[in-house]
N, C-alpha and C. Protein backbone atom coordinates (compact mmCIF):
# COMPACT_ATOMS: atom_id res chain seq x y z
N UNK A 1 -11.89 5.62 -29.42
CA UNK A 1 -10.98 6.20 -30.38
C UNK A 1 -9.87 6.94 -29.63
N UNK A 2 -8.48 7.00 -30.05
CA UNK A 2 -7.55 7.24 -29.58
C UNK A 2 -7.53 9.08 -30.29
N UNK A 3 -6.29 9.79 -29.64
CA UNK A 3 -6.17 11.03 -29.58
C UNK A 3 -4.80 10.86 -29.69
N UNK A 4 -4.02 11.93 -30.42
CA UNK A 4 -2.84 12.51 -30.51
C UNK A 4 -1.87 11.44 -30.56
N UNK A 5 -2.27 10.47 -31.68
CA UNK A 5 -1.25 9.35 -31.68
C UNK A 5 -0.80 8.15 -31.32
N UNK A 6 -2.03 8.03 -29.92
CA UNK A 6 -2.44 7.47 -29.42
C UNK A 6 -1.97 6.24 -29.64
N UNK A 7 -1.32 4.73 -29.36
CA UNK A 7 -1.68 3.34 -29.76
C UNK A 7 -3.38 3.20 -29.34
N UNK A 8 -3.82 2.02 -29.78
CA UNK A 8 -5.26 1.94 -29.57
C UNK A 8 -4.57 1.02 -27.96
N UNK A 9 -5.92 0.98 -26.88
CA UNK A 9 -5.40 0.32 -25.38
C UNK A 9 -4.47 1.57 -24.85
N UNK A 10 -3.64 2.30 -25.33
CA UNK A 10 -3.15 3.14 -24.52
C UNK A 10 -3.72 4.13 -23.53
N UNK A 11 -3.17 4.81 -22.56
CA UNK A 11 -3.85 5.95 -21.78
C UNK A 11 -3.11 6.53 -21.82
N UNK A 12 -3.83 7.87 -22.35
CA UNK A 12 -3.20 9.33 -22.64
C UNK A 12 -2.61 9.60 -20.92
N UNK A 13 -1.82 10.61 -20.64
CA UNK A 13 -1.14 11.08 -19.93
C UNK A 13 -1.74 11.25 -18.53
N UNK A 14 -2.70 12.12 -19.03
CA UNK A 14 -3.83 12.58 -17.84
C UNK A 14 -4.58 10.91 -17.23
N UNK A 15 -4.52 9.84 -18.11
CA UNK A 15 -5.39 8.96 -17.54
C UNK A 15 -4.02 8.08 -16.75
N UNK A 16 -3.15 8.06 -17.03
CA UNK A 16 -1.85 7.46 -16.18
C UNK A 16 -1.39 8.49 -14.94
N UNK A 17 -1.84 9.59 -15.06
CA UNK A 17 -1.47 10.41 -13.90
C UNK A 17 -2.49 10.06 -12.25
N UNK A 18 -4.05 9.95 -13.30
CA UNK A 18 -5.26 9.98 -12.45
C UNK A 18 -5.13 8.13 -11.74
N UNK A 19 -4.35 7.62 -12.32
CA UNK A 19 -4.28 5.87 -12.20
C UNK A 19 -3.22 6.31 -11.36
N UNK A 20 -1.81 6.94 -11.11
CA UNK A 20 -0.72 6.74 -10.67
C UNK A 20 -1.36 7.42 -8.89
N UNK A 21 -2.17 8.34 -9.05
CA UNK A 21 -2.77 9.28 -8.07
C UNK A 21 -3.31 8.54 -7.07
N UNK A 22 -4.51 7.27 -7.69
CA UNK A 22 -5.11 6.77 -7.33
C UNK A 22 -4.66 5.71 -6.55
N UNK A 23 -3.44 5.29 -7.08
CA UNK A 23 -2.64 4.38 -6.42
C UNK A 23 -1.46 4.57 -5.23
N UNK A 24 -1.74 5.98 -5.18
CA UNK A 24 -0.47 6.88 -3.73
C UNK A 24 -2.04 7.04 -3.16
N UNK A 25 -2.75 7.32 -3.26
CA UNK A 25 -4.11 7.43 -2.34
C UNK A 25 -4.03 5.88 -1.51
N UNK A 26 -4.28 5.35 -2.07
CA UNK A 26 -4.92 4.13 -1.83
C UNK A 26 -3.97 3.91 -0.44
N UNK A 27 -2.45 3.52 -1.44
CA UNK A 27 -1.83 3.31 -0.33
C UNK A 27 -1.55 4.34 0.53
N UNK A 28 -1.56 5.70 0.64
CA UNK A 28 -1.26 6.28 1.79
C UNK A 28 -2.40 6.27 2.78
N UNK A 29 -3.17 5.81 2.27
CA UNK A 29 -4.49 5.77 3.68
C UNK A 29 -4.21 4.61 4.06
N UNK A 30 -3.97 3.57 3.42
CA UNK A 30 -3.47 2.30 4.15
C UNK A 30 -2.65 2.33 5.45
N UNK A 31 -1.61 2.95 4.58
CA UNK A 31 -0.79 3.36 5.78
C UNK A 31 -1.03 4.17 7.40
N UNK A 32 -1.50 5.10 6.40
CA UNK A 32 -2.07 5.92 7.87
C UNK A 32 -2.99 5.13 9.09
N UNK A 33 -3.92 4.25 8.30
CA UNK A 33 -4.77 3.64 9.12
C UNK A 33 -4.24 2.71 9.53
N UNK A 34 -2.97 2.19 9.48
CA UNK A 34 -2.37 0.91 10.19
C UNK A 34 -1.24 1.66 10.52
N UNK A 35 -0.60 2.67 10.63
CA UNK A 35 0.26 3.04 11.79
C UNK A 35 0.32 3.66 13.19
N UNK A 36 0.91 3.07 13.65
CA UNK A 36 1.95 2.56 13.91
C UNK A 36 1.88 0.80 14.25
N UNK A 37 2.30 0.26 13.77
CA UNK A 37 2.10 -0.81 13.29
C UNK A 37 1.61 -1.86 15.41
N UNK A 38 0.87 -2.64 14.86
CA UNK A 38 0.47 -3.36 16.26
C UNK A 38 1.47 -4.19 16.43
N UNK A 39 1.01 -5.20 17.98
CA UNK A 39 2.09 -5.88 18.26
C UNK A 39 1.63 -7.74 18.51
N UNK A 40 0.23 -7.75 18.01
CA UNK A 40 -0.59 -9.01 18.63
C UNK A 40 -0.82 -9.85 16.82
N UNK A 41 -1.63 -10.58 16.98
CA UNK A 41 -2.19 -11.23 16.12
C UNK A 41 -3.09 -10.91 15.44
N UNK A 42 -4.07 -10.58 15.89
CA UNK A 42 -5.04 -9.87 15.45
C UNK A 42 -4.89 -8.23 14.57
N UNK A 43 -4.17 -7.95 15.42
CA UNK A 43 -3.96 -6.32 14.33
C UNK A 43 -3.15 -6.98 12.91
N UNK A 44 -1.85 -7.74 13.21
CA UNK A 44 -1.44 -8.06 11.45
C UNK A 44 -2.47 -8.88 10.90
N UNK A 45 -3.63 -9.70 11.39
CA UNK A 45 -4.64 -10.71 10.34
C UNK A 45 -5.17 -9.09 9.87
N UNK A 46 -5.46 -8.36 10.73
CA UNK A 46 -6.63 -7.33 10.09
C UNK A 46 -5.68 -6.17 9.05
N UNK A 47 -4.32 -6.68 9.31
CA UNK A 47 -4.24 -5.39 7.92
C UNK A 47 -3.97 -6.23 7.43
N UNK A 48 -3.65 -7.69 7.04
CA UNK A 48 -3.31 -8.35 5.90
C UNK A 48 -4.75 -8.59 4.95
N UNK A 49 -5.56 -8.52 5.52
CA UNK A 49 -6.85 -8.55 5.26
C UNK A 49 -7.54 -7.08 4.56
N UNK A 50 -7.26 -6.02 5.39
CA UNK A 50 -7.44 -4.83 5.01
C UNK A 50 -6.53 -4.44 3.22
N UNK A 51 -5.19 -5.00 3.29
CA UNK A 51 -4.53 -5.32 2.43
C UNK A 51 -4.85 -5.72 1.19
N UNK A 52 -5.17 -6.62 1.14
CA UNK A 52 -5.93 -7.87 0.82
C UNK A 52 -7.04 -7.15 -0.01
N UNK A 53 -8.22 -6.21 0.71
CA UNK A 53 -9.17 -5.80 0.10
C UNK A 53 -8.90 -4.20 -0.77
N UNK A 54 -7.63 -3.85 -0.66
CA UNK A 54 -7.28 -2.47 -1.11
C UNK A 54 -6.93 -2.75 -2.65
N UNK A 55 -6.31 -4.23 -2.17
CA UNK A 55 -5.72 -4.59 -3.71
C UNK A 55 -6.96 -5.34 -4.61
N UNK A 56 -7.60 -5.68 -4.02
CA UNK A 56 -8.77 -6.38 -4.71
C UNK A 56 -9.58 -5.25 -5.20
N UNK A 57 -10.02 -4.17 -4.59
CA UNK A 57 -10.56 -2.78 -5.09
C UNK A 57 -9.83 -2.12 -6.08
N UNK A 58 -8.62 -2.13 -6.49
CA UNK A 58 -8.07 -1.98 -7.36
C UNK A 58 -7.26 -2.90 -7.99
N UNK A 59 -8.48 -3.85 -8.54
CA UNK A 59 -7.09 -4.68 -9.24
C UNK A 59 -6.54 -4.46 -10.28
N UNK A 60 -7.07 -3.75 -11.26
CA UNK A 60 -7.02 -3.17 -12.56
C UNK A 60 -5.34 -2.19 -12.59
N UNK A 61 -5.47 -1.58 -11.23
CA UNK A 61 -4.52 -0.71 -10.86
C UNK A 61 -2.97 -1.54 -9.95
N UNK A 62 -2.40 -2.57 -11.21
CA UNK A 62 -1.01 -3.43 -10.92
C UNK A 62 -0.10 -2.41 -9.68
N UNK A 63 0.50 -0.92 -9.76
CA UNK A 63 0.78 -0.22 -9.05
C UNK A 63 0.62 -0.81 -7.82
N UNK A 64 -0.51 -0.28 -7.03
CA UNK A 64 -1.29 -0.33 -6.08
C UNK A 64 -0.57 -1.81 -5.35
N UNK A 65 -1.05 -2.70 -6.01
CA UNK A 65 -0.38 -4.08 -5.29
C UNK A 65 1.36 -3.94 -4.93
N UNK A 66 2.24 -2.65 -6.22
CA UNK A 66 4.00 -3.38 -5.65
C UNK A 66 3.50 -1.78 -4.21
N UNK A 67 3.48 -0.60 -4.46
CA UNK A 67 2.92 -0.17 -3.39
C UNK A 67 2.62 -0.54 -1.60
N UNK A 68 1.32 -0.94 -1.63
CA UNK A 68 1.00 -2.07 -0.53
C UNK A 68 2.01 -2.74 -0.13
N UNK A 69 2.45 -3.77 -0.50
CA UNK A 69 3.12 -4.89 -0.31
C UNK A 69 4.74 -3.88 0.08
N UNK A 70 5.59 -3.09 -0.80
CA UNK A 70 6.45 -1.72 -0.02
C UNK A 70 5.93 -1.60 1.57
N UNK A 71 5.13 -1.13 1.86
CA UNK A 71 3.92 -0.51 3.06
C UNK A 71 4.44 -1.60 4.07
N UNK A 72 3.85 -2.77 3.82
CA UNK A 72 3.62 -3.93 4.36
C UNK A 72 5.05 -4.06 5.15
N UNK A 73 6.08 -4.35 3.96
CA UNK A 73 7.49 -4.26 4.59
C UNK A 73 8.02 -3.60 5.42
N UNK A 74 7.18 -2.12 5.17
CA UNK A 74 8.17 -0.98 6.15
C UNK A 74 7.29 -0.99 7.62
N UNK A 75 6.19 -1.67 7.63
CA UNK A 75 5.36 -1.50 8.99
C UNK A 75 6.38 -2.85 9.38
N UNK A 76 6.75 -4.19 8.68
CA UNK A 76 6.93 -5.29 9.42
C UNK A 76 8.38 -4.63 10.02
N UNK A 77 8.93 -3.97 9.50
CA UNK A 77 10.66 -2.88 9.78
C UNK A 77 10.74 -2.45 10.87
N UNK A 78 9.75 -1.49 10.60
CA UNK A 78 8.38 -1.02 12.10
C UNK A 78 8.49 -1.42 13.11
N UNK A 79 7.89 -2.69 13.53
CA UNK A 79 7.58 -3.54 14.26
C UNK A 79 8.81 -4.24 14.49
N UNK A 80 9.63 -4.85 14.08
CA UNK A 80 11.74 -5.45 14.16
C UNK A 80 11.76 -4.22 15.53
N UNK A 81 11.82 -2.89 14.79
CA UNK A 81 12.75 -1.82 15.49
C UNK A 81 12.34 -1.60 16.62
N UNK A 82 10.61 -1.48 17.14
CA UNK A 82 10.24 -0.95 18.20
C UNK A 82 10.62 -2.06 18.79
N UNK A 83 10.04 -3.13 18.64
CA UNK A 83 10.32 -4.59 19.55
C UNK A 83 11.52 -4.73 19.63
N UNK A 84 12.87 -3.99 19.55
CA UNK A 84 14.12 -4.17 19.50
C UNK A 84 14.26 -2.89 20.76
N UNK A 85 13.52 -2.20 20.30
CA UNK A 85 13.91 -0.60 21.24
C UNK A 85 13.15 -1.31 22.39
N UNK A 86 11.90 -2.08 22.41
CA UNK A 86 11.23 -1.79 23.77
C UNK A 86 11.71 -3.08 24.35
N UNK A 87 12.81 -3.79 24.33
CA UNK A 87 13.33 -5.34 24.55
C UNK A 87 14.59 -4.37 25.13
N UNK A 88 15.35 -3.24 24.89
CA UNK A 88 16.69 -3.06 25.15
C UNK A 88 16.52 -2.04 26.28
N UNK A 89 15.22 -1.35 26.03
CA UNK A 89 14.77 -0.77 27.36
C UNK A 89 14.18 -1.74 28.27
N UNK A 90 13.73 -2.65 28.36
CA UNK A 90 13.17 -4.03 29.59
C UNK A 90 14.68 -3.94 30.57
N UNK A 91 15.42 -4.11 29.73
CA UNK A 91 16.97 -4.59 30.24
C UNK A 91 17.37 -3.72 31.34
């Protein structure tokens, strides 16, 4: 049963806050645990994978997946820039 007007399927405020929360969690540990981003094969299979299972743990939580996939981009950004910085220092 719904509260204060509620549509029926809706989530009151507090339950979109605790969903929106859940989904800056998720991904900020993602993050943390894969930065600074690697430089081999093996480190991107294991966070695409790690990835992979953050969004599957929350699938319910759509967020979470545009999130991640943000993340994903700014480590691959990451990885452009250093490999650009540590290629212009070789020189």
């Amino acid at each position: 049963m719904t509260s204060s007007g509620e549509k029926s399927g809706e989530m009151s405020p507090a339950e979109y806050a605790k969903m929106h929360q859940r989904a800056f969690r998720v991904t900020f540990d993602f993050l943390t645990s894969h930065f600074p981003p690697g430089d081999d094969a093996a480190w991107w299979e294991k966070t695409v994978n790690d990835m992979t299972d953050a969004s599957v743990s929350c699938a319910e939580n759509k967020l979470v997946i545009g999130l991640l996939t943000g993340v994903f981009e700014y480590l691959s950004c990451e990885y452009d820039k250093r490999r650009k910085m540590y290629a212009e220092t070789a020189n």
